[in-house]
Protein backbone atom coordinates (compact mmCIF):
# COMPACT_ATOMS: atom_id res chain seq x y z
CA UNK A 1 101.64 72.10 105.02
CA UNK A 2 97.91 73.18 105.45
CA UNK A 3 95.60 70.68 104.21
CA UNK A 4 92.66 72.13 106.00
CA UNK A 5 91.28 75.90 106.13
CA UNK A 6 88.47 75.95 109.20
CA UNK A 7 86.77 79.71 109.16
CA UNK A 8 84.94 81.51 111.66
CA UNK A 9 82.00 83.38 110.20
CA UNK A 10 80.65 86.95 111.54
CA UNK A 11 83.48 89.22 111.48
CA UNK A 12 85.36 86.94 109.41
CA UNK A 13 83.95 85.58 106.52
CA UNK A 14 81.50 88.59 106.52
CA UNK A 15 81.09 92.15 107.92
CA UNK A 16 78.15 91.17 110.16
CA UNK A 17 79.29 91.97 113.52
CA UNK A 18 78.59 95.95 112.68
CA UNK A 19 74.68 95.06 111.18
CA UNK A 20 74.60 92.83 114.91
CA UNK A 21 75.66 96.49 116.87
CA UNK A 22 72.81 98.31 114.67
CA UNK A 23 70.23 95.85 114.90
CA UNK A 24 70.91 95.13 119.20
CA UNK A 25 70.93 99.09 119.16
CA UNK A 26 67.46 99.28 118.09
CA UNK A 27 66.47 96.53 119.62
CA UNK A 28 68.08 98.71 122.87
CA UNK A 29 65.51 101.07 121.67
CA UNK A 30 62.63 99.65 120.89
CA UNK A 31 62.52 98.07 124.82
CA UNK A 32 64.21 100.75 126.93
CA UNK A 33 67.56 99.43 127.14
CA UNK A 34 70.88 100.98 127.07
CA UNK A 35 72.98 98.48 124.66
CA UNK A 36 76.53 99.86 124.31
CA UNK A 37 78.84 98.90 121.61
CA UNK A 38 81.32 98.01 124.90
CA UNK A 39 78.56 95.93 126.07
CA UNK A 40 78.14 93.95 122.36
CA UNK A 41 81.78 93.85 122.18
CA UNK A 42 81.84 91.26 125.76
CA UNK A 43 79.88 88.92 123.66
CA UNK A 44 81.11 88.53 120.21
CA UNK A 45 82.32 84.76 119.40
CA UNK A 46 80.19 83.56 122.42
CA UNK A 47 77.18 81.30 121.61
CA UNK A 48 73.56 82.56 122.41
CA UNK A 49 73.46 80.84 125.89
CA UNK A 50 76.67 83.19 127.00
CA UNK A 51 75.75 86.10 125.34
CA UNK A 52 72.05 85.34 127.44
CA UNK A 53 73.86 85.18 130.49
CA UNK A 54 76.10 88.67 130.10
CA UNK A 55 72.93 90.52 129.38
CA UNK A 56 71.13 89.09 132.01
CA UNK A 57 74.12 90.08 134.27
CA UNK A 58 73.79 93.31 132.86
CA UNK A 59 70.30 94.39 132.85
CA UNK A 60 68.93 91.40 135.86
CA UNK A 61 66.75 88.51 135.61
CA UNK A 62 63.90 90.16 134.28
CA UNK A 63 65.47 91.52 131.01
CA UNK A 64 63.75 89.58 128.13
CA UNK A 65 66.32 87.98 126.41
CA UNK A 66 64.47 85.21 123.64
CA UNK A 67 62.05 88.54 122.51
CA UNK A 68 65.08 90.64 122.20
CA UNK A 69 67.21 88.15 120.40
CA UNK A 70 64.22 87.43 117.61
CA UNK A 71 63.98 91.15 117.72
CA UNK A 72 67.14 91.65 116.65
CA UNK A 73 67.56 88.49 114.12
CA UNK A 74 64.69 90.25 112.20
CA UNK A 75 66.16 93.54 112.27
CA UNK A 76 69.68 91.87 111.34
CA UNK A 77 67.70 89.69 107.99
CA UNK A 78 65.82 92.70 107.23
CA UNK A 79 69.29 94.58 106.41
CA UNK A 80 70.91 91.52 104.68
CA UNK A 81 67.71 90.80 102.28
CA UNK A 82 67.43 94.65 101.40
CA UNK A 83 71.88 95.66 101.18
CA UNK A 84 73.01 91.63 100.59
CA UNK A 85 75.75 90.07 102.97
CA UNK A 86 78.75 92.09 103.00
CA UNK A 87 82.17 90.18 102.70
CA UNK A 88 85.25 90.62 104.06
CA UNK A 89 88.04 91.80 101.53
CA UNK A 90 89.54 89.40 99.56
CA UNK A 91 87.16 86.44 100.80
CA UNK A 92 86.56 85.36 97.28
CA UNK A 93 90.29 85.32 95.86
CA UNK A 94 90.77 83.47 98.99
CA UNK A 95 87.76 80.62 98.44
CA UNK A 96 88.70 80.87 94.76
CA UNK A 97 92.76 79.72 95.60
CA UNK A 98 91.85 77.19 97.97
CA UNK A 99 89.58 75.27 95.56
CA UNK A 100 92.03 75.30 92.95
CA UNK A 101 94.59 74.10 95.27
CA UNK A 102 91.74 71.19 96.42
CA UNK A 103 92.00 72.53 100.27
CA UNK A 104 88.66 71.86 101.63
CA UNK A 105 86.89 74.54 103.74
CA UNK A 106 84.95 74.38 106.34
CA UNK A 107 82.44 77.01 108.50
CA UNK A 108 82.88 76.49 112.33
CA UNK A 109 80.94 79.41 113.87
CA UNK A 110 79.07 80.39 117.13
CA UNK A 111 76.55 81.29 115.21
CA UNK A 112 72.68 79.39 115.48
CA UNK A 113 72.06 76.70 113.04
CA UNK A 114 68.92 78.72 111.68
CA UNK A 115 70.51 81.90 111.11
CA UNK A 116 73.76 80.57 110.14
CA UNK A 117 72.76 78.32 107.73
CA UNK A 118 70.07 81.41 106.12
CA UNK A 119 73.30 84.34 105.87
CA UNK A 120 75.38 81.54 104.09
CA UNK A 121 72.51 80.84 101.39
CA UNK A 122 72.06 84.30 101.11
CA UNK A 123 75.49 85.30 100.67
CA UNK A 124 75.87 82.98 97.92
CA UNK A 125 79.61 81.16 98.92
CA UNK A 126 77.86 77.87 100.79
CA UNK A 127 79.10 75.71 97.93
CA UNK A 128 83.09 76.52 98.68
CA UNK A 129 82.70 74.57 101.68
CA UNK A 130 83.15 71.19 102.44
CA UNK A 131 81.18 71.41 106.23
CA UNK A 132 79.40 73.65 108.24
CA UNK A 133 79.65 73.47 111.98
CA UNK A 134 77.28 75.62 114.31
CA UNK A 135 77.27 76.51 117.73
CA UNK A 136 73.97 75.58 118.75
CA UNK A 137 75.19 72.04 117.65
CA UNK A 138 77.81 71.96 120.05
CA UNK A 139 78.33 71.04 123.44
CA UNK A 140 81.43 73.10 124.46
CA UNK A 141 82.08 76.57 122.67
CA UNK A 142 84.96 78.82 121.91
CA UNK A 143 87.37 78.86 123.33
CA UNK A 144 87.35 75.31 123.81
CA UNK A 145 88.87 73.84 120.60
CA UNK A 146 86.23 71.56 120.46
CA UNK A 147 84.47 72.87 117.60
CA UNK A 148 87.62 73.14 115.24
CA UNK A 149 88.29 69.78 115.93
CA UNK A 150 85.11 68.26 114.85
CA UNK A 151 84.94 70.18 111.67
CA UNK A 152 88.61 69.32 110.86
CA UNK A 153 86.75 65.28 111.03
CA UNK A 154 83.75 66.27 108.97
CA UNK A 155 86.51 67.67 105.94
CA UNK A 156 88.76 64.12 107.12
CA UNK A 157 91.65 66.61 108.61
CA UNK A 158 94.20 66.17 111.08
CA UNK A 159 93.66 69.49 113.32
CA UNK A 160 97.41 70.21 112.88
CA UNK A 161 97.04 69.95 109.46
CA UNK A 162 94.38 72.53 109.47
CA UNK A 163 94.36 76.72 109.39
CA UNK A 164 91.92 78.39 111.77
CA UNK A 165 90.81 81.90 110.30
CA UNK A 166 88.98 83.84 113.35
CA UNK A 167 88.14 87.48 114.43
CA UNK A 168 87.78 87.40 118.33
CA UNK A 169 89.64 86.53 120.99
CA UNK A 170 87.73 83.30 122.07
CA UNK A 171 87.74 81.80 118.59
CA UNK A 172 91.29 83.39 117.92
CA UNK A 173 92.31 81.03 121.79
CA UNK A 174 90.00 77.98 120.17
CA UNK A 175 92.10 77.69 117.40
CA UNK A 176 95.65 77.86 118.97
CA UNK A 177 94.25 74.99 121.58
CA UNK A 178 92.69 72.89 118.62
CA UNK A 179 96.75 72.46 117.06
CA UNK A 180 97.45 73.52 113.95
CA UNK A 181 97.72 77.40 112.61
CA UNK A 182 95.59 80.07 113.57
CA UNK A 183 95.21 83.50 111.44
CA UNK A 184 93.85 86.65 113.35
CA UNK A 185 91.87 89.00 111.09
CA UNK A 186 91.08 92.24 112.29
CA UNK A 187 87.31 93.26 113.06
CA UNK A 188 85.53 95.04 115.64
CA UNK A 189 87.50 94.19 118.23
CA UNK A 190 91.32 93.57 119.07
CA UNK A 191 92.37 90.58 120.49
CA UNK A 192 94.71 90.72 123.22
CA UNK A 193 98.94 91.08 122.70
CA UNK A 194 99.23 88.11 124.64
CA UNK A 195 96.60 85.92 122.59
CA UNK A 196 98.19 86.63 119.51
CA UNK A 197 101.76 86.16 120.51
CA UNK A 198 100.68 82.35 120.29
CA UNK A 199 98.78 82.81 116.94
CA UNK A 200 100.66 82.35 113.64
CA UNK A 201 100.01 85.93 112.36
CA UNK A 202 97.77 88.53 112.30
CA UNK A 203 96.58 90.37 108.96
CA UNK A 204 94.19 92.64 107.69
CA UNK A 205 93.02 91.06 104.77
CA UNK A 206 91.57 87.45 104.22
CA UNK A 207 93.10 87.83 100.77
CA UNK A 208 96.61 88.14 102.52
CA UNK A 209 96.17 84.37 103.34
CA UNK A 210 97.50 83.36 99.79
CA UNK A 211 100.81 84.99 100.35
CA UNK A 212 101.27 83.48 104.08
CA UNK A 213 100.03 80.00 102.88
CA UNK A 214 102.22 80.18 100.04
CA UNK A 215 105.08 81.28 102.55
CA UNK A 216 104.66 77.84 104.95
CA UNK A 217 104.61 74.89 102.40
């Protein structure tokens, strides 16, 4: 029975990893740099620090990583403040369902503290959830369970008792090693055959959730 429902954020909760390839596009732009969706895709679920290193790999030492990423965090809140935060479909039937059923929620994403904490208040779903874990906060990151397990304590969880809900394959590995159930939804970027063969399924739709949770009481 799942007594716990742990969510990654961009690509998950919201559509965000497509405004993240605009905004690093123009940020490309804007400082001579050729950043290719292939390129973005090597880094999504990684914390800053990683996606720092795969860029530096990429372009060499010299490529300025803190002025690119504040670049692009103001091109990426400049979107969201003028067009809103987009959600994934059926987010809110899902969030709706588990607080009727009194199944706390909780946010465990890569994400910064600073940004995270500004897309949840503008998206306007922050009070669904019982906990909000960050990767900046973190010591180890996806796909180290790590973080899954301490927000499974925050909500007063079990890990095994808890559903994982991620979009990449780090987070989607994270939550198979934290113990309980892990849900694939589909973004930007497929997660291997042999990742998901371990996950508990794979769906389209966070709204889909209801009918599988329903399905393994």
């Amino acid at each position: 029975m799942i007594r716990g429902v742990i969510f990654d954020m961009d690509g998950t909760l919201f559509d965000t990893e497509r405004l993240y390839t605009i905004a690093w596009k123009q940020v490309g732009e804007e400082m001579g740099y050729s950043i290719t969706t292939e390129l973005l895709n090597q880094c999504r679920g990684k914390t800053a620090a990683i996606i720092r290193g795969i860029f530096e790999d990429t372009f060499g030492k010299e490529f300025r990583y803190e002025e690119a990423r504040q670049r692009k965090d103001e091109i990426f809140m400049e979107m969201l403040a003028r067009d809103g935060v987009p959600k994934k479909k059926g987010l809110m039937e899902l969030l709706s369902y588990l607080e009727e059923k009194k199944i706390p929620a909780a946010v465990a994403t890569s994400t910064r503290q600073s940004r995270g904490e500004k897309v949840l208040q503008m998206s306007g779903i922050a009070e669904y959830f019982a906990a909000f874990i960050y990767g900046d906060t973190q010591k180890a990151s996806k796909p180290k369970p790590d973080i899954f397990w301490n927000a499974a304590k925050v909500i007063g969880r079990d890990p095994k008792e808890c559903l994982v809900v991620e979009d990449s394959t780090p987070g989607v590995m994270a939550g198979i090693a934290a113990g309980g159930e892990t849900i694939y939804i589909h973004d930007m970027v497929d997660v291997p055959e042999e990742v998901l063969e371990h996950a508990s399924a794979s769906l389209e739709d966070l709204g889909q959730i209801i009918e599988w949770m329903e399905n393994v009481k």
